[in-house]
PDB file of N, CA and C in Angstrom:
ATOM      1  N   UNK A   1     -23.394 -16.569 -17.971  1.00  0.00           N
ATOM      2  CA  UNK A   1     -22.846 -15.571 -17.062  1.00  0.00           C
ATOM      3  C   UNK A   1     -22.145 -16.287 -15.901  1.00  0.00           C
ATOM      4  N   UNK A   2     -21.257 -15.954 -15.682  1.00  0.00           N
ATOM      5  CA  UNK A   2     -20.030 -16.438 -14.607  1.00  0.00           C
ATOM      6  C   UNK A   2     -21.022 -16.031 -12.865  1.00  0.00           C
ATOM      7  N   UNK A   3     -20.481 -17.038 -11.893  1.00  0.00           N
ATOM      8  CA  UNK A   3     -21.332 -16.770 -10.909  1.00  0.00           C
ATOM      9  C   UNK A   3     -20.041 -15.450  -9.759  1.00  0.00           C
ATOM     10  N   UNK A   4     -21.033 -14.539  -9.224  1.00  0.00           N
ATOM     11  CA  UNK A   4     -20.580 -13.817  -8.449  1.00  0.00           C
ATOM     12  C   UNK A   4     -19.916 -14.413  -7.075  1.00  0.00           C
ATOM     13  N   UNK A   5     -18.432 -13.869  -7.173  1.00  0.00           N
ATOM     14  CA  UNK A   5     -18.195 -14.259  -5.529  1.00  0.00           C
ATOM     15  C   UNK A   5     -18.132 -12.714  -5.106  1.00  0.00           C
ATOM     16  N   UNK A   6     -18.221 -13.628  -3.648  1.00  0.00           N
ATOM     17  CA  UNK A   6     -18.478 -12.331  -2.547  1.00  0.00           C
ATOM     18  C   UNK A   6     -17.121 -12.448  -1.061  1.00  0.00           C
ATOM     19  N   UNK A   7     -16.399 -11.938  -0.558  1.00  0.00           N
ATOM     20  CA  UNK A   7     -15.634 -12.024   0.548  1.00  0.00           C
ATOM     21  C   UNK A   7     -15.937 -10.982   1.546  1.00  0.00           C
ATOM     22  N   UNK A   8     -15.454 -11.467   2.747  1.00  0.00           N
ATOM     23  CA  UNK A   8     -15.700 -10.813   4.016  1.00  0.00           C
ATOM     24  C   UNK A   8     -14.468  -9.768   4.614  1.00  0.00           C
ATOM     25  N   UNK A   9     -14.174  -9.156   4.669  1.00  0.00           N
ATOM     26  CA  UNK A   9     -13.403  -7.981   5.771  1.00  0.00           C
ATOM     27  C   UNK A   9     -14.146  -7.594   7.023  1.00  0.00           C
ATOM     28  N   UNK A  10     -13.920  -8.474   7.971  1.00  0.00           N
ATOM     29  CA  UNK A  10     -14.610  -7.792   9.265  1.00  0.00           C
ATOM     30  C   UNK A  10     -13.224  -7.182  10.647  1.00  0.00           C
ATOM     31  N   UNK A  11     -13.385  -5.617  10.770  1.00  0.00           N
ATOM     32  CA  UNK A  11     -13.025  -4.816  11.731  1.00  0.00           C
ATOM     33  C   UNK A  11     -13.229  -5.236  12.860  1.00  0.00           C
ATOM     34  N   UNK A  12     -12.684  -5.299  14.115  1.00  0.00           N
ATOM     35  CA  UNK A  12     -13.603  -5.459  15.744  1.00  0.00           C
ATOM     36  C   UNK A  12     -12.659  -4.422  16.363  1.00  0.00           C
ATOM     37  N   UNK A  13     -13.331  -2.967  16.556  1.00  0.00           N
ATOM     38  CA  UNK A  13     -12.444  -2.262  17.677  1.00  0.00           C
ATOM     39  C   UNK A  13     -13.133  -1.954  18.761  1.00  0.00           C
ATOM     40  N   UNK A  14     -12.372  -2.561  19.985  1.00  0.00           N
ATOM     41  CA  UNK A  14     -13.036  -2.660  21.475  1.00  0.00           C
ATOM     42  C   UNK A  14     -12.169  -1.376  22.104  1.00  0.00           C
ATOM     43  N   UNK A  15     -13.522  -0.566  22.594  1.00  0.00           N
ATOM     44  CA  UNK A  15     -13.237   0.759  23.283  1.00  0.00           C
ATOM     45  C   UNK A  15     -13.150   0.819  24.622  1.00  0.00           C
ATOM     46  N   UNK A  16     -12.554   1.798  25.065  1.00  0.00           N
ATOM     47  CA  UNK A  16     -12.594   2.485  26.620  1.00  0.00           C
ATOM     48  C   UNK A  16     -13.711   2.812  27.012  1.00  0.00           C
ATOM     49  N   UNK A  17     -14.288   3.507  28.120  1.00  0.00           N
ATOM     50  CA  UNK A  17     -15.516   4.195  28.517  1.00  0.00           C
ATOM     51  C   UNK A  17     -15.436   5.339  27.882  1.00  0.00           C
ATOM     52  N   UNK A  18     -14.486   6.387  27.227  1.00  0.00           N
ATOM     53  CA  UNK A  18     -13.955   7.100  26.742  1.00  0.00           C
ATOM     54  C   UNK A  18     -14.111   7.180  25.328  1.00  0.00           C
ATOM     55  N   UNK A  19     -14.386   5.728  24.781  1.00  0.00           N
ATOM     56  CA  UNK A  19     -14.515   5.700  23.042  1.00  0.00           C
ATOM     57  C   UNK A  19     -12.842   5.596  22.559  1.00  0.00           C
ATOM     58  N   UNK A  20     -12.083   5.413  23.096  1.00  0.00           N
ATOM     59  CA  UNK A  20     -10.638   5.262  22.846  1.00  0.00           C
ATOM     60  C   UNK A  20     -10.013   3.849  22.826  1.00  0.00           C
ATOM     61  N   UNK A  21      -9.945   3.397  21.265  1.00  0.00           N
ATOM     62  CA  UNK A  21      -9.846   1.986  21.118  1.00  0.00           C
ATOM     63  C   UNK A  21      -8.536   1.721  21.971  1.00  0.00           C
ATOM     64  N   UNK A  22      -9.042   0.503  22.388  1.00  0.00           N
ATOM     65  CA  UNK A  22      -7.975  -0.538  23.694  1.00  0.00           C
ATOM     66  C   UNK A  22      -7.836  -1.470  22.444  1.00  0.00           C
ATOM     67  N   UNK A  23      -7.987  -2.005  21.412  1.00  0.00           N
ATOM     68  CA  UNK A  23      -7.838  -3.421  21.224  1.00  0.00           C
ATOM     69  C   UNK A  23      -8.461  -3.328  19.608  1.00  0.00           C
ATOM     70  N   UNK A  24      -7.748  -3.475  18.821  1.00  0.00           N
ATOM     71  CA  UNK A  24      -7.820  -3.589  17.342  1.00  0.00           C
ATOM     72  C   UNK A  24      -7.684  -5.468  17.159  1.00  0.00           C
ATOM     73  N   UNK A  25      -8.976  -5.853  15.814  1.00  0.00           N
ATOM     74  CA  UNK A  25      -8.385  -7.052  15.546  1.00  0.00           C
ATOM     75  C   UNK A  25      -9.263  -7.007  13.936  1.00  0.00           C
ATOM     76  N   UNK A  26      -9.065  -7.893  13.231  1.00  0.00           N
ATOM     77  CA  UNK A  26      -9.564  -8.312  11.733  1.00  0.00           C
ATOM     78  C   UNK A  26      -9.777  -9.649  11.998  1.00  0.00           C
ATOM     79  N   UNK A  27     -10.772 -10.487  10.549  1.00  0.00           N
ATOM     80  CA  UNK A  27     -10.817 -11.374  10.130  1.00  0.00           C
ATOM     81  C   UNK A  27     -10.964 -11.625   9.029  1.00  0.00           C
ATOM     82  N   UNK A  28     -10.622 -12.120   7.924  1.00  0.00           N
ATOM     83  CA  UNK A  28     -10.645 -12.224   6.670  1.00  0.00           C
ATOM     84  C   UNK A  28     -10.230 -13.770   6.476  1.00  0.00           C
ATOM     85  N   UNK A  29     -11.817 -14.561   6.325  1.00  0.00           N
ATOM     86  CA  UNK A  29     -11.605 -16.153   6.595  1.00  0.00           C
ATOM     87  C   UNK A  29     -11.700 -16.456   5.008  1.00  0.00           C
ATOM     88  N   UNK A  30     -11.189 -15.515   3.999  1.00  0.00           N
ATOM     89  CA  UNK A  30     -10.604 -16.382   2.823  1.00  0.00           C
ATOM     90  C   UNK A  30      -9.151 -16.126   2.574  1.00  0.00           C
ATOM     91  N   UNK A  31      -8.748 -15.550   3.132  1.00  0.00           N
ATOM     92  CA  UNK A  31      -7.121 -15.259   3.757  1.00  0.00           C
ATOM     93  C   UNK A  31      -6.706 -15.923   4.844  1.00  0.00           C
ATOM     94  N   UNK A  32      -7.448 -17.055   5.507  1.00  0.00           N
ATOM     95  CA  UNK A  32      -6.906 -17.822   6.412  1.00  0.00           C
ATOM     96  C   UNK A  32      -6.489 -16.562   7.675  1.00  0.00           C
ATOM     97  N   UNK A  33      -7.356 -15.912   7.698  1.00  0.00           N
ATOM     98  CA  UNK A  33      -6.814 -14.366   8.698  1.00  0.00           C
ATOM     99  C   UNK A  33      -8.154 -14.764   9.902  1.00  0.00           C
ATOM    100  N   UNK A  34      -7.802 -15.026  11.061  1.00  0.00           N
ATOM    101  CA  UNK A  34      -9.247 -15.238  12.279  1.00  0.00           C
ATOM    102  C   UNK A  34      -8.831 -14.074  13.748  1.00  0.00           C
ATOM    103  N   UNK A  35      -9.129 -13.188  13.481  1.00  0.00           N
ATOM    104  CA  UNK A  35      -9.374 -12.270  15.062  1.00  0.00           C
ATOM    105  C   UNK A  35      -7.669 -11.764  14.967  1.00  0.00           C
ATOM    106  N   UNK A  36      -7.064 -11.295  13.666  1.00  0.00           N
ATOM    107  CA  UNK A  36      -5.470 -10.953  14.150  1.00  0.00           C
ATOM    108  C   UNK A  36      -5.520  -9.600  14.831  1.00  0.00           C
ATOM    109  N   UNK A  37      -4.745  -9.791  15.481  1.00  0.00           N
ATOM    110  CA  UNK A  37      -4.797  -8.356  16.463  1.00  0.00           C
ATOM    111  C   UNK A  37      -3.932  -6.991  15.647  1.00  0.00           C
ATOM    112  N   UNK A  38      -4.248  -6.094  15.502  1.00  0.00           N
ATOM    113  CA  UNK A  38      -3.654  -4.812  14.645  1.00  0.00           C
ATOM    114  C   UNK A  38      -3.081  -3.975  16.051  1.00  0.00           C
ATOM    115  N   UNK A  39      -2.148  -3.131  16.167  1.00  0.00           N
ATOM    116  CA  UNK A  39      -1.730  -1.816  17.028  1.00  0.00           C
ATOM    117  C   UNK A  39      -2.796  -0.244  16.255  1.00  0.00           C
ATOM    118  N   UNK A  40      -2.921  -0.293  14.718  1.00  0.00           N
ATOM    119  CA  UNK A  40      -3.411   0.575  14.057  1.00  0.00           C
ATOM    120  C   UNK A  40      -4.033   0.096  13.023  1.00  0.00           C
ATOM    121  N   UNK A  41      -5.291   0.674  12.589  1.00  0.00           N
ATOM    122  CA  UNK A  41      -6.119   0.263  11.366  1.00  0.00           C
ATOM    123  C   UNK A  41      -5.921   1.535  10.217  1.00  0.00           C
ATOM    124  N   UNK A  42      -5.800   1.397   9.167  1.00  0.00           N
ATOM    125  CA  UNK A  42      -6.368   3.050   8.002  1.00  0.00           C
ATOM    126  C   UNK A  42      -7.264   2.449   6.984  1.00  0.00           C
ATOM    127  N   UNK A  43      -8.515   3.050   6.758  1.00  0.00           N
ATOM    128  CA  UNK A  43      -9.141   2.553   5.969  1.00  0.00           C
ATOM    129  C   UNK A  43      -9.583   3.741   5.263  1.00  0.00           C
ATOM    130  N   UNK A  44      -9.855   3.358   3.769  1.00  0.00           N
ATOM    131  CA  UNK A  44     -10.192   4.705   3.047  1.00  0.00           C
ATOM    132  C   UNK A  44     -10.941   3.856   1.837  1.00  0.00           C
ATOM    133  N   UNK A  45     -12.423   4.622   1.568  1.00  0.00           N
ATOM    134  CA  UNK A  45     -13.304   4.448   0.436  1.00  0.00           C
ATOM    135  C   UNK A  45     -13.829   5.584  -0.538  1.00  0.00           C
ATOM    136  N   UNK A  46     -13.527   5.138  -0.976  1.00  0.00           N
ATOM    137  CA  UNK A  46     -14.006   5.966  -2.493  1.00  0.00           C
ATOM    138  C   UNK A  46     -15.505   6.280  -2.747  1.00  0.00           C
ATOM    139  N   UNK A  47     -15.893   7.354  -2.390  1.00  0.00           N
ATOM    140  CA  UNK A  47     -17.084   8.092  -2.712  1.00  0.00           C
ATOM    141  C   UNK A  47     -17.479   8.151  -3.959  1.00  0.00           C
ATOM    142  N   UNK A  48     -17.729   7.842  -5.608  1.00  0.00           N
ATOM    143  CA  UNK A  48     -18.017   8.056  -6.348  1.00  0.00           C
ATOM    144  C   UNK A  48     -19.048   8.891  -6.821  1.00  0.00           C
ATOM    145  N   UNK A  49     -20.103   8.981  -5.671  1.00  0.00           N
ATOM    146  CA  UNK A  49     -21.229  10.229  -6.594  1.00  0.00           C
ATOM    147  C   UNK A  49     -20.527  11.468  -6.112  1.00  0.00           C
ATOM    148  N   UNK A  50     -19.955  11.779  -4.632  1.00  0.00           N
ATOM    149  CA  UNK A  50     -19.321  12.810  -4.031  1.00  0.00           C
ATOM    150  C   UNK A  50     -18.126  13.469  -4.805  1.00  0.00           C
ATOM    151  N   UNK A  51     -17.263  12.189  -5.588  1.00  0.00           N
ATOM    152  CA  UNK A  51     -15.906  12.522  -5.685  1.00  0.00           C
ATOM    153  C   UNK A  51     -15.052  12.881  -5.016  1.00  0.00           C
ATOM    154  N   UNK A  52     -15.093  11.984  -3.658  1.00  0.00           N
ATOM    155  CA  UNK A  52     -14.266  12.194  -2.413  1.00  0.00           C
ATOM    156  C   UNK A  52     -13.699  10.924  -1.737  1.00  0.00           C
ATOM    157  N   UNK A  53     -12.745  10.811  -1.344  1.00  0.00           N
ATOM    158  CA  UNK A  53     -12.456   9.808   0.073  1.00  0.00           C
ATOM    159  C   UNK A  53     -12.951   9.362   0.932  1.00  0.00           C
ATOM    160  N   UNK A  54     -13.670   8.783   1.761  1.00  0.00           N
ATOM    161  CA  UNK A  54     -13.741   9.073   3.185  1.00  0.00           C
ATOM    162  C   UNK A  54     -12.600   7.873   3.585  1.00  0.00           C
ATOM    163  N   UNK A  55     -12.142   8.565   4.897  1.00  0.00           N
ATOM    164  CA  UNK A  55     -10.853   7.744   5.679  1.00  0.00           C
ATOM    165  C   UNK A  55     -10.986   8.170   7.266  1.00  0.00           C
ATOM    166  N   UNK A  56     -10.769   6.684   8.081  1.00  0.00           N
ATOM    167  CA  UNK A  56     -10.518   6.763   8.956  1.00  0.00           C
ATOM    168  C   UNK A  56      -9.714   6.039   9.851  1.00  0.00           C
ATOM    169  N   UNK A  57      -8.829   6.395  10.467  1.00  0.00           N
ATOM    170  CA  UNK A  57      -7.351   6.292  10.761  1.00  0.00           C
ATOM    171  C   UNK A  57      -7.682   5.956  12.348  1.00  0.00           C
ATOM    172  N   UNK A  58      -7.288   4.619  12.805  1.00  0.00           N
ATOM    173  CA  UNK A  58      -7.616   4.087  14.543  1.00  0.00           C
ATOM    174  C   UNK A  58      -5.981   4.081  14.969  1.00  0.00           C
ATOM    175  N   UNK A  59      -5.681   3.964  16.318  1.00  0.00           N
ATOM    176  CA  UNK A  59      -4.569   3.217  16.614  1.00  0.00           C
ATOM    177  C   UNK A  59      -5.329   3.063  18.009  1.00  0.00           C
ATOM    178  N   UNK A  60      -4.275   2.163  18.644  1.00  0.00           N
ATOM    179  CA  UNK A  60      -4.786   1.782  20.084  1.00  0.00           C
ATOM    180  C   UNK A  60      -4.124   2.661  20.764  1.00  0.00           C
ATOM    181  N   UNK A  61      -4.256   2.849  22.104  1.00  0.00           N
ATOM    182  CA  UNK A  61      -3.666   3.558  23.470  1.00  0.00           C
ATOM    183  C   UNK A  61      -2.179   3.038  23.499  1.00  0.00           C
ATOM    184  N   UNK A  62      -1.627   1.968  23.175  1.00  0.00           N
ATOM    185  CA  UNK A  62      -0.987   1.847  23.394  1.00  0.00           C
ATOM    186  C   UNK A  62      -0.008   2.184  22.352  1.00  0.00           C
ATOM    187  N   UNK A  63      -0.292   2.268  21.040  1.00  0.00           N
ATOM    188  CA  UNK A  63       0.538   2.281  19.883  1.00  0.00           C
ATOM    189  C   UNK A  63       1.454   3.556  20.029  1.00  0.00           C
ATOM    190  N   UNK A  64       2.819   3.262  20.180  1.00  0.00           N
ATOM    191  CA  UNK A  64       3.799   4.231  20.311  1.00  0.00           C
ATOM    192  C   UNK A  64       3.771   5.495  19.426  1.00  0.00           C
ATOM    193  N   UNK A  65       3.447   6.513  19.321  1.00  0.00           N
ATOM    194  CA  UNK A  65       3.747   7.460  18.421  1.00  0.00           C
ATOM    195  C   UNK A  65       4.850   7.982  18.103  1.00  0.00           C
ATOM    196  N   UNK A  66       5.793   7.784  17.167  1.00  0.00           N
ATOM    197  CA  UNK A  66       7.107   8.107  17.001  1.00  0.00           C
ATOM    198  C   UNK A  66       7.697   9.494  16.654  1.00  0.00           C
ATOM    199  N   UNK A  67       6.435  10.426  16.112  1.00  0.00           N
ATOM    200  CA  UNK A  67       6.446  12.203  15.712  1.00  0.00           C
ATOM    201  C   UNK A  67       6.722  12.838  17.388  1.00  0.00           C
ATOM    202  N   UNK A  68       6.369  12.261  18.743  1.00  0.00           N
ATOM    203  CA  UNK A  68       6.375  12.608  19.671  1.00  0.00           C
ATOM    204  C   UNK A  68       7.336  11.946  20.982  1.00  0.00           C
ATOM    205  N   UNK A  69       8.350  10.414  20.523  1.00  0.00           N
ATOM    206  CA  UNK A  69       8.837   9.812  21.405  1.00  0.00           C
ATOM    207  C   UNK A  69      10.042   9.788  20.800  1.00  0.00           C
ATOM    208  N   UNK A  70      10.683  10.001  19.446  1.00  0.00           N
ATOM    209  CA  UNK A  70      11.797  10.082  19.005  1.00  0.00           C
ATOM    210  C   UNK A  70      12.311  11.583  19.340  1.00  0.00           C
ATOM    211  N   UNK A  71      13.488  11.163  19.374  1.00  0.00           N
ATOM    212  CA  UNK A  71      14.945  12.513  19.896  1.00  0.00           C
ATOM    213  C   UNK A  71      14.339  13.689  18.628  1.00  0.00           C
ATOM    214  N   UNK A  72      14.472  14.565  19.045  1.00  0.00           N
ATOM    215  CA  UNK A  72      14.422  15.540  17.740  1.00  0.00           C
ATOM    216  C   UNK A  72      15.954  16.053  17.471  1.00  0.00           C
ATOM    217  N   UNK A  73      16.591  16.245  16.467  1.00  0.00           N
ATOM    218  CA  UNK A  73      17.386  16.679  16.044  1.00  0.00           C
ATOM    219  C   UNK A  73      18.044  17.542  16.564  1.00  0.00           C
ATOM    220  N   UNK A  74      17.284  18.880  17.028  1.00  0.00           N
ATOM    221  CA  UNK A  74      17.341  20.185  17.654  1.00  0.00           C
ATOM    222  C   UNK A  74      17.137  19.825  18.929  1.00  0.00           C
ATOM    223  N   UNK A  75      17.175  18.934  19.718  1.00  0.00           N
ATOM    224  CA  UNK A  75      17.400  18.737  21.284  1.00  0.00           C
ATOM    225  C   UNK A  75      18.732  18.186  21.325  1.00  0.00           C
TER     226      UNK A  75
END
Protein backbone atom coordinates (compact mmCIF):
# COMPACT_ATOMS: atom_id res chain seq x y z
CA UNK A 1 0.00 0.00 0.00
CA UNK A 2 1.33 3.41 -1.14
CA UNK A 3 2.00 5.83 1.88
CA UNK A 4 -0.59 8.70 2.51
CA UNK A 5 0.35 12.34 1.98
CA UNK A 6 -1.24 14.99 3.76
CA UNK A 7 -0.99 19.11 2.93
CA UNK A 8 -1.80 22.18 4.78
CA UNK A 9 -4.25 25.22 3.72
CA UNK A 10 -4.12 27.60 6.56
CA UNK A 11 -6.67 30.90 6.48
CA UNK A 12 -5.61 33.92 9.05
CA UNK A 13 -8.48 36.58 9.05
CA UNK A 14 -7.69 39.45 11.52
CA UNK A 15 -10.88 41.34 12.63
CA UNK A 16 -12.17 44.73 13.81
CA UNK A 17 -13.84 45.07 17.29
CA UNK A 18 -16.82 44.75 15.04
CA UNK A 19 -15.90 41.14 13.60
CA UNK A 20 -15.22 42.90 10.18
CA UNK A 21 -12.11 41.40 8.61
CA UNK A 22 -9.19 44.21 8.34
CA UNK A 23 -6.61 41.80 6.94
CA UNK A 24 -6.88 38.49 4.92
CA UNK A 25 -3.70 36.21 4.48
CA UNK A 26 -2.97 32.20 3.51
CA UNK A 27 -0.21 29.79 3.76
CA UNK A 28 0.25 26.83 1.82
CA UNK A 29 4.07 25.75 2.60
CA UNK A 30 3.93 23.03 -0.20
CA UNK A 31 3.17 25.76 -2.70
CA UNK A 32 6.03 27.78 -1.52
CA UNK A 33 2.87 30.23 -0.41
CA UNK A 34 3.98 31.90 3.52
CA UNK A 35 1.35 34.60 5.07
CA UNK A 36 0.21 36.00 1.26
CA UNK A 37 -2.05 38.65 1.88
CA UNK A 38 -5.69 38.17 -0.04
CA UNK A 39 -8.26 41.58 -0.45
CA UNK A 40 -11.08 38.52 -0.55
CA UNK A 41 -11.27 34.81 0.38
CA UNK A 42 -14.44 32.20 -1.15
CA UNK A 43 -14.37 28.99 0.18
CA UNK A 44 -16.91 26.26 -0.43
CA UNK A 45 -17.17 22.42 0.88
CA UNK A 46 -19.06 19.77 -0.03
CA UNK A 47 -21.40 18.30 2.49
CA UNK A 48 -21.85 14.73 1.41
CA UNK A 49 -24.25 13.17 4.04
CA UNK A 50 -26.38 16.66 3.73
CA UNK A 51 -26.05 16.97 -0.05
CA UNK A 52 -25.24 20.54 0.24
CA UNK A 53 -22.46 23.26 -0.03
CA UNK A 54 -21.47 25.14 2.68
CA UNK A 55 -19.66 28.56 1.50
CA UNK A 56 -18.29 31.38 2.90
CA UNK A 57 -17.40 34.47 1.12
CA UNK A 58 -14.80 37.25 3.30
CA UNK A 59 -13.49 40.45 1.77
CA UNK A 60 -11.68 43.09 3.74
CA UNK A 61 -12.98 46.77 4.54
CA UNK A 62 -11.10 47.85 2.20
CA UNK A 63 -11.83 45.71 -0.92
CA UNK A 64 -13.49 48.01 -3.49
CA UNK A 65 -16.91 46.81 -4.42
CA UNK A 66 -17.48 47.41 -8.03
CA UNK A 67 -21.74 46.53 -8.13
CA UNK A 68 -21.69 49.91 -6.02
CA UNK A 69 -18.55 52.26 -7.23
CA UNK A 70 -18.89 51.78 -11.01
CA UNK A 71 -20.98 54.47 -13.24
CA UNK A 72 -24.26 52.78 -13.91
CA UNK A 73 -25.38 53.01 -17.32
CA UNK A 74 -28.67 54.83 -16.45
CA UNK A 75 -26.82 57.74 -14.62
Amino acid sequence: MSKTLKSTIELQVELDENRIPEKLSWTAKDGGVNKEEAKAMMLSVWDSKAQETLRIDLWTKDMPCLLYTSPSPRD
